[in-house]
PDB file of N, CA and C in Angstrom:
ATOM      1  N   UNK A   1       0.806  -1.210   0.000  1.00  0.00           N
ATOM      2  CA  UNK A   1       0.000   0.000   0.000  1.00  0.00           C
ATOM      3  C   UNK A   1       0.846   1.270   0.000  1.00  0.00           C
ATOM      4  N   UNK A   2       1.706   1.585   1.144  1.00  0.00           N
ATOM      5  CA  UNK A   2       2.868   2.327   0.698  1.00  0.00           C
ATOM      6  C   UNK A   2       3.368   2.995  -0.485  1.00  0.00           C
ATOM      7  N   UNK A   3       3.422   2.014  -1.424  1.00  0.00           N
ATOM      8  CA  UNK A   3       4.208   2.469  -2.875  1.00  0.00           C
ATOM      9  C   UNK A   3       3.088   2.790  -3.454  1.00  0.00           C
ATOM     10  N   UNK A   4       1.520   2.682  -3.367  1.00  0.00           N
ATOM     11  CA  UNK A   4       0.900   2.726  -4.417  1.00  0.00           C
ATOM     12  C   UNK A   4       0.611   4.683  -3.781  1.00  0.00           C
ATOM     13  N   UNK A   5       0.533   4.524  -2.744  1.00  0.00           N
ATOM     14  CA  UNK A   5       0.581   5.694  -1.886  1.00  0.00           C
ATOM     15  C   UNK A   5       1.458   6.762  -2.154  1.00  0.00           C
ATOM     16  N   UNK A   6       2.331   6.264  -2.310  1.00  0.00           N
ATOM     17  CA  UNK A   6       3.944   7.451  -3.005  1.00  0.00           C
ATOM     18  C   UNK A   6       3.148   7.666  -4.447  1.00  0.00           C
ATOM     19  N   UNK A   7       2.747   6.641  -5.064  1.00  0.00           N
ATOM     20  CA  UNK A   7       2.776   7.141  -6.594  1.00  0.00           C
ATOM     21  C   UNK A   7       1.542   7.897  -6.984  1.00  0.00           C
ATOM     22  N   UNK A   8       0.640   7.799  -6.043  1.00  0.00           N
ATOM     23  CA  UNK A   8      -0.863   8.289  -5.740  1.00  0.00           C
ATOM     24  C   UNK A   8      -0.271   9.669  -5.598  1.00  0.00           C
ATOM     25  N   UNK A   9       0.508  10.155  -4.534  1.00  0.00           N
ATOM     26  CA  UNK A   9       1.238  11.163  -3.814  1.00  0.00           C
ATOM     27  C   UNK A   9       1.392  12.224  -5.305  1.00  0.00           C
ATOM     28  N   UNK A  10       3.128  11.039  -5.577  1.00  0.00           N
ATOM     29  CA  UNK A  10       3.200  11.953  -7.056  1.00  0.00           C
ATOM     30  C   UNK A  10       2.341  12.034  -7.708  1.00  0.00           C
ATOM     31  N   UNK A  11       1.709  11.624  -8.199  1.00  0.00           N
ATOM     32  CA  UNK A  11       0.310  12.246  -9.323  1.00  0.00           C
ATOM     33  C   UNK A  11       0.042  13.297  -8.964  1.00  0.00           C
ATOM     34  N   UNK A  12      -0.276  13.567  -7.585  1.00  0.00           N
ATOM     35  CA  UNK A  12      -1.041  15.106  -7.156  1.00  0.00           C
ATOM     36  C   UNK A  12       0.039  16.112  -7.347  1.00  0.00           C
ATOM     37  N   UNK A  13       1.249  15.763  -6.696  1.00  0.00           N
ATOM     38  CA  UNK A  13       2.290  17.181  -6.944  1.00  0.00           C
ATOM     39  C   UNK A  13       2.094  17.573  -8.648  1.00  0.00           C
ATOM     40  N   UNK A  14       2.262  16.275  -9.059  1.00  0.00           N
ATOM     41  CA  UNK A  14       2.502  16.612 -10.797  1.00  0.00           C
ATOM     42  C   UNK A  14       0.911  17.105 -11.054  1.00  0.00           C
ATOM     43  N   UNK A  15      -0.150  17.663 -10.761  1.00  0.00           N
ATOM     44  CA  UNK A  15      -1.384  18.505 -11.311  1.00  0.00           C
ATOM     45  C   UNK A  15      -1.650  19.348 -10.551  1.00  0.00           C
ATOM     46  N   UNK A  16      -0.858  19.931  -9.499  1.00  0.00           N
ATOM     47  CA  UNK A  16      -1.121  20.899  -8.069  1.00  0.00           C
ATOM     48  C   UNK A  16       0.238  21.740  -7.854  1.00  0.00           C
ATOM     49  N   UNK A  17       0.186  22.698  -8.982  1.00  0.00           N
ATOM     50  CA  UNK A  17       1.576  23.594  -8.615  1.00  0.00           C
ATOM     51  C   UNK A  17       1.799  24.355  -7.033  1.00  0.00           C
ATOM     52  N   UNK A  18       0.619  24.576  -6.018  1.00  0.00           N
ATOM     53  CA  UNK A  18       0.811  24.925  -5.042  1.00  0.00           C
ATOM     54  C   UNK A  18       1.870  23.574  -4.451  1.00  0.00           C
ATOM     55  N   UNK A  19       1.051  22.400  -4.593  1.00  0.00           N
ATOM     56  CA  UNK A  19       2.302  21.473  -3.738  1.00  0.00           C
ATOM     57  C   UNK A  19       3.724  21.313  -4.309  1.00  0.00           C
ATOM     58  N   UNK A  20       3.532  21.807  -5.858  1.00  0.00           N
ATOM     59  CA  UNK A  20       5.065  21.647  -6.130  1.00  0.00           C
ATOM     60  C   UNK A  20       5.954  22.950  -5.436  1.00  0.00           C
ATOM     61  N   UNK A  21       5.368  23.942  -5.346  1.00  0.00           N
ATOM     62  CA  UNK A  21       6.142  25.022  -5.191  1.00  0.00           C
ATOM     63  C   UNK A  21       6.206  24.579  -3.491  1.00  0.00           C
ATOM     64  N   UNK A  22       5.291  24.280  -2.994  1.00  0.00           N
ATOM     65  CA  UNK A  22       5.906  24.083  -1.696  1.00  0.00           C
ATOM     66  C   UNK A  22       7.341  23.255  -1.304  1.00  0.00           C
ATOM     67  N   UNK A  23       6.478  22.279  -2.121  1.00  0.00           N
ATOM     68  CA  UNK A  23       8.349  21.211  -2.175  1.00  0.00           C
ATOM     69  C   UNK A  23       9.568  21.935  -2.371  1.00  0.00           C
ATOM     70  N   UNK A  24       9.627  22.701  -3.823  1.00  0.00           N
ATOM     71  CA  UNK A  24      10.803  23.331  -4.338  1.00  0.00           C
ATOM     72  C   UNK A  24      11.321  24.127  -3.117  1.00  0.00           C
ATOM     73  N   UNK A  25      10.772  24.873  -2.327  1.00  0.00           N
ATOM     74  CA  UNK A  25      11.121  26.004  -1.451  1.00  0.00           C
ATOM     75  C   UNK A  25      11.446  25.361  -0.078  1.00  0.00           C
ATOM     76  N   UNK A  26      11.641  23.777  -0.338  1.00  0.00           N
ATOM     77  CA  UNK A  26      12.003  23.506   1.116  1.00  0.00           C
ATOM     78  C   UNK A  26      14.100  23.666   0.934  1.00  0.00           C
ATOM     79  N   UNK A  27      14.822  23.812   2.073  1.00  0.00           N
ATOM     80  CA  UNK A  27      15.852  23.964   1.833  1.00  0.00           C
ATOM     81  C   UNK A  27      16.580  22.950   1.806  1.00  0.00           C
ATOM     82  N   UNK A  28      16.587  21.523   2.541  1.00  0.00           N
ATOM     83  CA  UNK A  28      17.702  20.579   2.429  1.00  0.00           C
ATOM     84  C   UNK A  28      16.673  19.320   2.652  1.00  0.00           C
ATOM     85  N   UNK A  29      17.516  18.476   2.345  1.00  0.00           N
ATOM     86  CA  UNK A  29      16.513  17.158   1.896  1.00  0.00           C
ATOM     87  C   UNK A  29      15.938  16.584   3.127  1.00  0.00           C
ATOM     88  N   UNK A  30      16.487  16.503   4.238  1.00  0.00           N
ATOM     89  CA  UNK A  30      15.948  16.193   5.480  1.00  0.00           C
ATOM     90  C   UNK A  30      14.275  17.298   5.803  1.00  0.00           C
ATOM     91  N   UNK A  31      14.329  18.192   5.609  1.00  0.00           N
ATOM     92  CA  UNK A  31      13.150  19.127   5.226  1.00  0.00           C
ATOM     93  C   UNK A  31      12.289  18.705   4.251  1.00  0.00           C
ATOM     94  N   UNK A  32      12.390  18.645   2.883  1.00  0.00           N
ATOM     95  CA  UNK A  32      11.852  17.668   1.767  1.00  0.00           C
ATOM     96  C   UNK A  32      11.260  16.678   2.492  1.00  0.00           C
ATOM     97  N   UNK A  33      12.006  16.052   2.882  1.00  0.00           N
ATOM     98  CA  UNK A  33      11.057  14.800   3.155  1.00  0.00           C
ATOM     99  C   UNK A  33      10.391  14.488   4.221  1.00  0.00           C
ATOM    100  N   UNK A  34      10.628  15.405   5.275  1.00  0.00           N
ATOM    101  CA  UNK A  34       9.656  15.619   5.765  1.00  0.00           C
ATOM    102  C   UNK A  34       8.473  16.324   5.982  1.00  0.00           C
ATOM    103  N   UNK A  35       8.548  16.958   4.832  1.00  0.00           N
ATOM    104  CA  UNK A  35       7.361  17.711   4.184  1.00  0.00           C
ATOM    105  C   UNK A  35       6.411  16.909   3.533  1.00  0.00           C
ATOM    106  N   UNK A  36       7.481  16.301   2.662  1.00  0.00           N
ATOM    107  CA  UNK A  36       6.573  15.488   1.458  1.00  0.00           C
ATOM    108  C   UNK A  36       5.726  14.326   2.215  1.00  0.00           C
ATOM    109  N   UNK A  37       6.323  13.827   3.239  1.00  0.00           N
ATOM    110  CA  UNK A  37       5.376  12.841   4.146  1.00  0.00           C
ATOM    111  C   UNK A  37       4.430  13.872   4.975  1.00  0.00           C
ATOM    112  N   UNK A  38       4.696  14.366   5.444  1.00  0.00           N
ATOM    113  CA  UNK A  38       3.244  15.422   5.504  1.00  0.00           C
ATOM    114  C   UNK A  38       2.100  15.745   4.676  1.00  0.00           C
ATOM    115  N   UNK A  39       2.885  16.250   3.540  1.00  0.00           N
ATOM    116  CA  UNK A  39       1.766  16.710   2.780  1.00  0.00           C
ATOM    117  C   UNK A  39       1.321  15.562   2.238  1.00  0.00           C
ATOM    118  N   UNK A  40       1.875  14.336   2.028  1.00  0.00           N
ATOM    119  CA  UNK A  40       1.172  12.793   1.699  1.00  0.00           C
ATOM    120  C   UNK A  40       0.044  12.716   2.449  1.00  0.00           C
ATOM    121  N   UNK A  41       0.515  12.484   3.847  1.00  0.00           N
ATOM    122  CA  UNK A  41      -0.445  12.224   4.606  1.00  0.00           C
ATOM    123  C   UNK A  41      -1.733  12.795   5.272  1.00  0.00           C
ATOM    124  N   UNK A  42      -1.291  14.326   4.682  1.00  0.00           N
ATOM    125  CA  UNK A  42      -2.833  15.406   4.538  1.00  0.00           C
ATOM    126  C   UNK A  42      -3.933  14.713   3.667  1.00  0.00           C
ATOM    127  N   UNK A  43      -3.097  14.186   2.935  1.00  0.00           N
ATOM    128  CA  UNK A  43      -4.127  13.461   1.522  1.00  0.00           C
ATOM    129  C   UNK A  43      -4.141  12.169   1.092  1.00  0.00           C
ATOM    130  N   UNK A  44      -3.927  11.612   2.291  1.00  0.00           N
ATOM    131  CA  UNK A  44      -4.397  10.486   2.520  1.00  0.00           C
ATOM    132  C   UNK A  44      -3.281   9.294   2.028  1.00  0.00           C
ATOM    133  N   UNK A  45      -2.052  10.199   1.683  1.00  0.00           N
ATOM    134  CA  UNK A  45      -0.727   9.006   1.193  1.00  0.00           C
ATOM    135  C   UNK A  45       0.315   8.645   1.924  1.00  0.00           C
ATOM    136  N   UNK A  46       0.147   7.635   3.057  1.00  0.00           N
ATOM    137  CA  UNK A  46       1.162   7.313   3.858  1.00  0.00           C
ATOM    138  C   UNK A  46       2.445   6.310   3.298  1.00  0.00           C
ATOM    139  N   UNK A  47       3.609   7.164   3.252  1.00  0.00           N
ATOM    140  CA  UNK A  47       4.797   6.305   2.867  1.00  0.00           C
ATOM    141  C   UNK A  47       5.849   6.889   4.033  1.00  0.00           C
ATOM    142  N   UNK A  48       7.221   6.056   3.922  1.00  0.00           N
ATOM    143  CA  UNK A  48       7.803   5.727   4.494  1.00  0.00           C
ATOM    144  C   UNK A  48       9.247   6.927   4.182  1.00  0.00           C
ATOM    145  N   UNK A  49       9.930   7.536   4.976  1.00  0.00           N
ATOM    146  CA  UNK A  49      10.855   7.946   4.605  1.00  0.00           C
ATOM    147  C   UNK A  49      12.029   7.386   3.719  1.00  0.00           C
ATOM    148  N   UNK A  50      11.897   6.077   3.637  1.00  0.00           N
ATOM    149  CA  UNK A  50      12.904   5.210   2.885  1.00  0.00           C
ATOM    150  C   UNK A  50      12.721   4.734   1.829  1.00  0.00           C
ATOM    151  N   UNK A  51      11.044   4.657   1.892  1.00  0.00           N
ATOM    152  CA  UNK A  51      10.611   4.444  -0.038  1.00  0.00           C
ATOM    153  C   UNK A  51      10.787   6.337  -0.477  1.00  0.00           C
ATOM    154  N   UNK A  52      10.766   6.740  -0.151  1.00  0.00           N
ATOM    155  CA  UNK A  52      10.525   8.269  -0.693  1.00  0.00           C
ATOM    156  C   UNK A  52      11.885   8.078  -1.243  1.00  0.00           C
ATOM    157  N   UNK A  53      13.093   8.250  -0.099  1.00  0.00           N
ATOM    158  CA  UNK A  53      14.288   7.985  -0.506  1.00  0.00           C
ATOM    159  C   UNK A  53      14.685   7.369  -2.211  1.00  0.00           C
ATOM    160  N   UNK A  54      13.957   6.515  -1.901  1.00  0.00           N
ATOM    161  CA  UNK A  54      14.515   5.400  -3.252  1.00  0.00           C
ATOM    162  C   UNK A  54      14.015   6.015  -4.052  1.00  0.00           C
ATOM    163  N   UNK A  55      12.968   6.569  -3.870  1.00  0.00           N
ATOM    164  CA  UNK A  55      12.297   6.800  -5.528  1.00  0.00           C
ATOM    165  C   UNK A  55      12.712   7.975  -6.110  1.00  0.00           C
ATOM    166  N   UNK A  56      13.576   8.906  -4.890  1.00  0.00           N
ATOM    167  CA  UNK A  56      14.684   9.977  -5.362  1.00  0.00           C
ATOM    168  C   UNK A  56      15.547   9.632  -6.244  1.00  0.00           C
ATOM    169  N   UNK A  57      16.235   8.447  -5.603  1.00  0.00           N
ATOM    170  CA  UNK A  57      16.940   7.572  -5.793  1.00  0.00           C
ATOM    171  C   UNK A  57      17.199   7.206  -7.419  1.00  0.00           C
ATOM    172  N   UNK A  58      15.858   6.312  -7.780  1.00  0.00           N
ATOM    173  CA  UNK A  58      15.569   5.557  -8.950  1.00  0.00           C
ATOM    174  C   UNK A  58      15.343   6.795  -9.945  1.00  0.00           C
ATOM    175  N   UNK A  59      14.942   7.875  -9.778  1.00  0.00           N
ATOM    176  CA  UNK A  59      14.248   9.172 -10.556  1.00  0.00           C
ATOM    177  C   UNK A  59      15.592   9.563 -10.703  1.00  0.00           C
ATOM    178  N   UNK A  60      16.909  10.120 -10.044  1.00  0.00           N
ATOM    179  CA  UNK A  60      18.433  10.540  -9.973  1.00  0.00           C
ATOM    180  C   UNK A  60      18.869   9.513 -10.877  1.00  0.00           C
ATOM    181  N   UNK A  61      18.892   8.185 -11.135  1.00  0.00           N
ATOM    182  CA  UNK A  61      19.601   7.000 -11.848  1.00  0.00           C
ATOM    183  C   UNK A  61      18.835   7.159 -13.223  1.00  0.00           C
ATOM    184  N   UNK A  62      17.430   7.122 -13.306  1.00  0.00           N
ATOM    185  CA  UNK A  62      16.790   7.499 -14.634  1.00  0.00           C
ATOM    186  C   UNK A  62      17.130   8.391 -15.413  1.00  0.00           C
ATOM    187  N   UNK A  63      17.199   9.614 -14.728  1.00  0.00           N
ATOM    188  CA  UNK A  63      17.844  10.969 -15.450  1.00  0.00           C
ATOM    189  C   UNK A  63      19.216  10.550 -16.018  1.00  0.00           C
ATOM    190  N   UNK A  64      20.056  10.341 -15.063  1.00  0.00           N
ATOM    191  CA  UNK A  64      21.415   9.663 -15.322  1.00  0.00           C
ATOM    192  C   UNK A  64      21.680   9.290 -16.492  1.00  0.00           C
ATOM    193  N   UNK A  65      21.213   7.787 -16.581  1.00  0.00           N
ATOM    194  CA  UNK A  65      21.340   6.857 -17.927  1.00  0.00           C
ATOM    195  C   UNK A  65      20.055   7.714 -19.170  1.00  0.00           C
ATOM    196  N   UNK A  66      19.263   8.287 -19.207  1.00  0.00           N
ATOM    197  CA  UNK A  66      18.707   8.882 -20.019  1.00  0.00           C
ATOM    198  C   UNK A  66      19.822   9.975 -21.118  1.00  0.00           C
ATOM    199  N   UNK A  67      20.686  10.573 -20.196  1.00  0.00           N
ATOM    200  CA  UNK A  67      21.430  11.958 -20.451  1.00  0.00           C
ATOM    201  C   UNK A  67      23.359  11.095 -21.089  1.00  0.00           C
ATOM    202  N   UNK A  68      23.330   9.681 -20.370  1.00  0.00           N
ATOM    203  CA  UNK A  68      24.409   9.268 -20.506  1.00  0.00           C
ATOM    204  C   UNK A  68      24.820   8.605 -22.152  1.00  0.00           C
TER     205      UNK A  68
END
């Protein structure tokens, strides 16, 4: 449930520029993410600080090999 929750999550940032701009304006990633599990869980998307992590993670490695 978790992951479907993160990706539920992202969908909304990606059609809700208020939540993106909130994200952008946080200052260091420990902040980020604990925002982003906040604002998940305003709306009903509970994930884990460590799947969030990864999917930084996997999204940083995508770009990567896309550009490589």
């Amino acid at each position: 449930m978790p992951l479907e929750d993160f990706e539920r999550f992202r969908r909304l940032v990606l059609e809700d520029v208020t939540l993106q701009e909130s994200l952008e304006e946080t200052a260091d990633v420990p902040a980020f993410l604990a925002l982003a599990r906040r604002l998940g869980a305003e709306r009903g998307c509970h994930f884990t600080e460590e799947e969030l992590r990864e999917a930084m993670r996997t999204a940083r490695r995508t770009w990567r090999e896309h550009w490589i």
